[in-house]
C-alpha atoms as a PDB file:
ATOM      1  CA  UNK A   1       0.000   0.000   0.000  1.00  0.00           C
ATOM      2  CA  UNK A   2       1.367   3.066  -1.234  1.00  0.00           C
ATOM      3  CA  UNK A   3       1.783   6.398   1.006  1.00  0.00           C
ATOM      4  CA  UNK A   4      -1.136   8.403  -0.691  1.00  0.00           C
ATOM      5  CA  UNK A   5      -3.039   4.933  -0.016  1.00  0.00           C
ATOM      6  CA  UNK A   6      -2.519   4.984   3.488  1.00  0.00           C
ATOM      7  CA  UNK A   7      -3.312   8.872   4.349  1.00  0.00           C
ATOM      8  CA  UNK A   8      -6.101   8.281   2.209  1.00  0.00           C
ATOM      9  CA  UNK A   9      -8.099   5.797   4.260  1.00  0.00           C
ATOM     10  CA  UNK A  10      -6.711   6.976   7.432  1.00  0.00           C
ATOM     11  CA  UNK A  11      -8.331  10.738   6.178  1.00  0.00           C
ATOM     12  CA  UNK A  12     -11.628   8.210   5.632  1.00  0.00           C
ATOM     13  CA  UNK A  13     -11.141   6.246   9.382  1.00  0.00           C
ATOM     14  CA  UNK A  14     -11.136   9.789  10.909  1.00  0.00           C
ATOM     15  CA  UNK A  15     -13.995  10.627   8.981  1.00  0.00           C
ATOM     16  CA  UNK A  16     -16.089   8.402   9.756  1.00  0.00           C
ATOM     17  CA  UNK A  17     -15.125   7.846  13.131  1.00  0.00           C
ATOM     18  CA  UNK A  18     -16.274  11.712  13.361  1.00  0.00           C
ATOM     19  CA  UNK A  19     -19.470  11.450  11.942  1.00  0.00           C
ATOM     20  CA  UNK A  20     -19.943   8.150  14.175  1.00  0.00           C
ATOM     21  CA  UNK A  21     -19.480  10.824  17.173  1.00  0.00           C
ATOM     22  CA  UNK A  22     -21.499  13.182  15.850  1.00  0.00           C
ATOM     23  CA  UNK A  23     -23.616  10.518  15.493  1.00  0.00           C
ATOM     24  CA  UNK A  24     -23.275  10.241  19.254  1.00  0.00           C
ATOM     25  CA  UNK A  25     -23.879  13.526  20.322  1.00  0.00           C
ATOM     26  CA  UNK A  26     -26.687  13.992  18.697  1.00  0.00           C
ATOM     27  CA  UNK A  27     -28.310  10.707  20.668  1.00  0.00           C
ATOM     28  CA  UNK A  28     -26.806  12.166  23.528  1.00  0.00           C
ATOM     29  CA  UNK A  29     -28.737  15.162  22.862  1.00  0.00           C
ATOM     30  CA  UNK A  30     -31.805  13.737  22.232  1.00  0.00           C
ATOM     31  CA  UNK A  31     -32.051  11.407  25.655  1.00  0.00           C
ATOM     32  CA  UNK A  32     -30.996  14.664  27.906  1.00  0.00           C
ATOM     33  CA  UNK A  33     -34.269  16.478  26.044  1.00  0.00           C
ATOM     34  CA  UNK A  34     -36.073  13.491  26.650  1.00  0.00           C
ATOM     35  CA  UNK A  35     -34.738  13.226  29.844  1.00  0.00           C
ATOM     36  CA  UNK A  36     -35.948  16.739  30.809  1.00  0.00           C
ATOM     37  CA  UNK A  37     -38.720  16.580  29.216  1.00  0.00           C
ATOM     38  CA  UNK A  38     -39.875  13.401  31.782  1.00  0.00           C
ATOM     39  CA  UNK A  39     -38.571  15.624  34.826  1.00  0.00           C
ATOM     40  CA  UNK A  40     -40.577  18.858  33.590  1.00  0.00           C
ATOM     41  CA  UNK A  41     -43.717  16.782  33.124  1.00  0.00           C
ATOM     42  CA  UNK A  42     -43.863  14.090  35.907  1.00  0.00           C
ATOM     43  CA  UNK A  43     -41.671  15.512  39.148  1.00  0.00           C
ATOM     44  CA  UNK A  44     -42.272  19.066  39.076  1.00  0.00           C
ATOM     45  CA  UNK A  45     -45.854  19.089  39.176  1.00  0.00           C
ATOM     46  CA  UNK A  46     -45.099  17.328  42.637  1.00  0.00           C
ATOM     47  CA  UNK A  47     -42.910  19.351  43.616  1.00  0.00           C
ATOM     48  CA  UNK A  48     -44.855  22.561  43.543  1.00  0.00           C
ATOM     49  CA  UNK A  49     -48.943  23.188  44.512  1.00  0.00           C
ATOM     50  CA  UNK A  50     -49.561  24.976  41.371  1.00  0.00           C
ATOM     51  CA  UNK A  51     -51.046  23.080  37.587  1.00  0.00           C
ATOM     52  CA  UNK A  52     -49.794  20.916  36.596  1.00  0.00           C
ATOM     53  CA  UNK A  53     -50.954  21.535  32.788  1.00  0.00           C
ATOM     54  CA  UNK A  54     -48.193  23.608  31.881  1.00  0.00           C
ATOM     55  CA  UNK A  55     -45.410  21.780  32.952  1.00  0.00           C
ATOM     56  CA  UNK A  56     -47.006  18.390  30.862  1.00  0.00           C
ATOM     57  CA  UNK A  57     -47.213  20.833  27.321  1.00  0.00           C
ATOM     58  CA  UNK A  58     -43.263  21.793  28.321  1.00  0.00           C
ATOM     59  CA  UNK A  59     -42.465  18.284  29.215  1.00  0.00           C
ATOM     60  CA  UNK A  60     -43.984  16.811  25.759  1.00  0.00           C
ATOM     61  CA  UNK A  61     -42.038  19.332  23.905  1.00  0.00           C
ATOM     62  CA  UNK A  62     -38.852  18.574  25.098  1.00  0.00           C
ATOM     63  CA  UNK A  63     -39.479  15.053  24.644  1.00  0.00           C
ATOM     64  CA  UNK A  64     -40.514  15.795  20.816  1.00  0.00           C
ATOM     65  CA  UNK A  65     -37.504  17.649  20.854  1.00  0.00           C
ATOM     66  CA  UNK A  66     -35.155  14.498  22.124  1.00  0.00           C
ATOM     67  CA  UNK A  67     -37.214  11.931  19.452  1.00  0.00           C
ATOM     68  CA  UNK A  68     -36.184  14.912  16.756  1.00  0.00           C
ATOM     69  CA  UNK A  69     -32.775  14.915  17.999  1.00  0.00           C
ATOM     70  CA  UNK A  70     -32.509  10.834  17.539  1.00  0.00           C
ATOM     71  CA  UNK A  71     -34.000  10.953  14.374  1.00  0.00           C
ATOM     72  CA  UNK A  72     -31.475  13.826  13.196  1.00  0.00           C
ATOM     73  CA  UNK A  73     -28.542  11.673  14.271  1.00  0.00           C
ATOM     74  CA  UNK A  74     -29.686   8.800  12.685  1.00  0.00           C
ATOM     75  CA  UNK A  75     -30.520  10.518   9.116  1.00  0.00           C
ATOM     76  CA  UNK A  76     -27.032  12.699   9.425  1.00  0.00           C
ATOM     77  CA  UNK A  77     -25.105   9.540  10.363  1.00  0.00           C
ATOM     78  CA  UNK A  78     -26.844   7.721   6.963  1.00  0.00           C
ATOM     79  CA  UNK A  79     -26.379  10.721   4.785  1.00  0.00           C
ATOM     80  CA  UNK A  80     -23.034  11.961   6.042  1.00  0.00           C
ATOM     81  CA  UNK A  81     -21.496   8.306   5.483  1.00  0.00           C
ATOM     82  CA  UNK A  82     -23.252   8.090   1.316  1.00  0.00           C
ATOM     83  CA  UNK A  83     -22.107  11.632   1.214  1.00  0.00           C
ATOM     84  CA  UNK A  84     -18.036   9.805   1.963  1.00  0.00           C
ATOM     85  CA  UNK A  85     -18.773   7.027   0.060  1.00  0.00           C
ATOM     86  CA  UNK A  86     -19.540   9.334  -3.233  1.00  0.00           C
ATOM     87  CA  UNK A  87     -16.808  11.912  -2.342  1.00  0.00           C
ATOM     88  CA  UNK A  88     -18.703  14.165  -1.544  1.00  0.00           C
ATOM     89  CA  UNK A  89     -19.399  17.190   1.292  1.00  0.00           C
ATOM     90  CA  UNK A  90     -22.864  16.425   3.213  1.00  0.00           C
ATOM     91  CA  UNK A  91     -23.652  19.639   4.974  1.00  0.00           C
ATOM     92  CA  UNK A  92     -26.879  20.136   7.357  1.00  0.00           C
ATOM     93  CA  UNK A  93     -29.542  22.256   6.099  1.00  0.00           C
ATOM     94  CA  UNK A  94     -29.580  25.723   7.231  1.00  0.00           C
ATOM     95  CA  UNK A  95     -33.630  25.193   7.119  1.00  0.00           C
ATOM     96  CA  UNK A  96     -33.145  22.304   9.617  1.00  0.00           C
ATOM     97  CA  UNK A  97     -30.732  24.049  11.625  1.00  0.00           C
ATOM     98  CA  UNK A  98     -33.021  27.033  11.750  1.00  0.00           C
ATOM     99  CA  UNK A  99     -35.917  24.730  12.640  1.00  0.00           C
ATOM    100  CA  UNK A 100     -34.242  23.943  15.529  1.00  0.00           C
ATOM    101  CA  UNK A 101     -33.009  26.903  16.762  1.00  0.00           C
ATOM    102  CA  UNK A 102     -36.995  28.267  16.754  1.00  0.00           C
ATOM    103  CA  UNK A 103     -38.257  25.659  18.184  1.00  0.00           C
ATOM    104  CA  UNK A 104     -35.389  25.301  20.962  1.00  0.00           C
ATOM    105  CA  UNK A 105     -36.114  28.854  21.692  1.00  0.00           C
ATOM    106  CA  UNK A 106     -39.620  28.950  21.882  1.00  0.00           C
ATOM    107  CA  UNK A 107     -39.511  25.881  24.731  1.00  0.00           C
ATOM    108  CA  UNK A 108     -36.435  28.147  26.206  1.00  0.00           C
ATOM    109  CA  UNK A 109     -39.153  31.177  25.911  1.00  0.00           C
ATOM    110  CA  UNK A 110     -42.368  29.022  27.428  1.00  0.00           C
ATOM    111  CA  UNK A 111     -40.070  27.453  30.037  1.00  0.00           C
ATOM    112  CA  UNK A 112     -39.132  31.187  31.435  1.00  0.00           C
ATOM    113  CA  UNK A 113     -42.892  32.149  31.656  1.00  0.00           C
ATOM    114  CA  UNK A 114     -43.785  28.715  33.048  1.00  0.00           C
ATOM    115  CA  UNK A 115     -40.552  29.831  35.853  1.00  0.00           C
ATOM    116  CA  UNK A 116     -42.151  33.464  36.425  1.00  0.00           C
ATOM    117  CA  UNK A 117     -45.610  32.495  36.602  1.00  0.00           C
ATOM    118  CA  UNK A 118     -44.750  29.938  38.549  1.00  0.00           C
ATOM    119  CA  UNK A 119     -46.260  30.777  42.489  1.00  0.00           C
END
């Protein structure tokens, strides 16, 4: 195996050991949101004498968040690794990207008016 052979599929190891932690994080990402989204909805109801309604709508969207988060590692992992295979770049979607960001900071927005409402 030539030189150029060698840096060649160690450049493609790194690669896709990369997108397999990306991969990662994003999972990772998803089961904290999940995670969260459990805690909003089933503890702190108990925890406070207030209703428990609003806490369940922010707990379901952070657990919709956490399934989108899986789902987005899954389908980057798959289309960052046929991206590789063809030599080619696979970059996210700015509309994704942007998708998350709103709806990340609407639940960031709801969860500060659940906290100052809060009694």
């Amino acid at each position: 195996m030539s030189d150029d052979e060698t840096q060649q599929l160690s450049g493609t190891r790194r690669t896709q050991l990369a997108n397999e932690r990306t991969f990662l994080a994003w999972t990772r990402s998803g089961l904290g949101a999940l995670a969260a989204g459990i805690a909003i909805a089933r503890i702190l109801p108990n925890l406070h004498v207030a209703e428990a309604w609003p806490y369940e709508v922010l707990g379901i969207g952070f657990c919709l968040l956490g399934m989108a988060f899986v789902w987005l590692g899954v389908w980057r992992l798959r289309r960052v690794a046929r991206a590789q295979r063809e030599h080619e770049y696979a970059p996210i979607s700015s509309r994704v990207a942007i998708a998350i960001g709103i709806y990340a900071g609407v639940l960031a927005l709801l969860t500060i008016v659940v906290v100052i409402a809060d009694p």
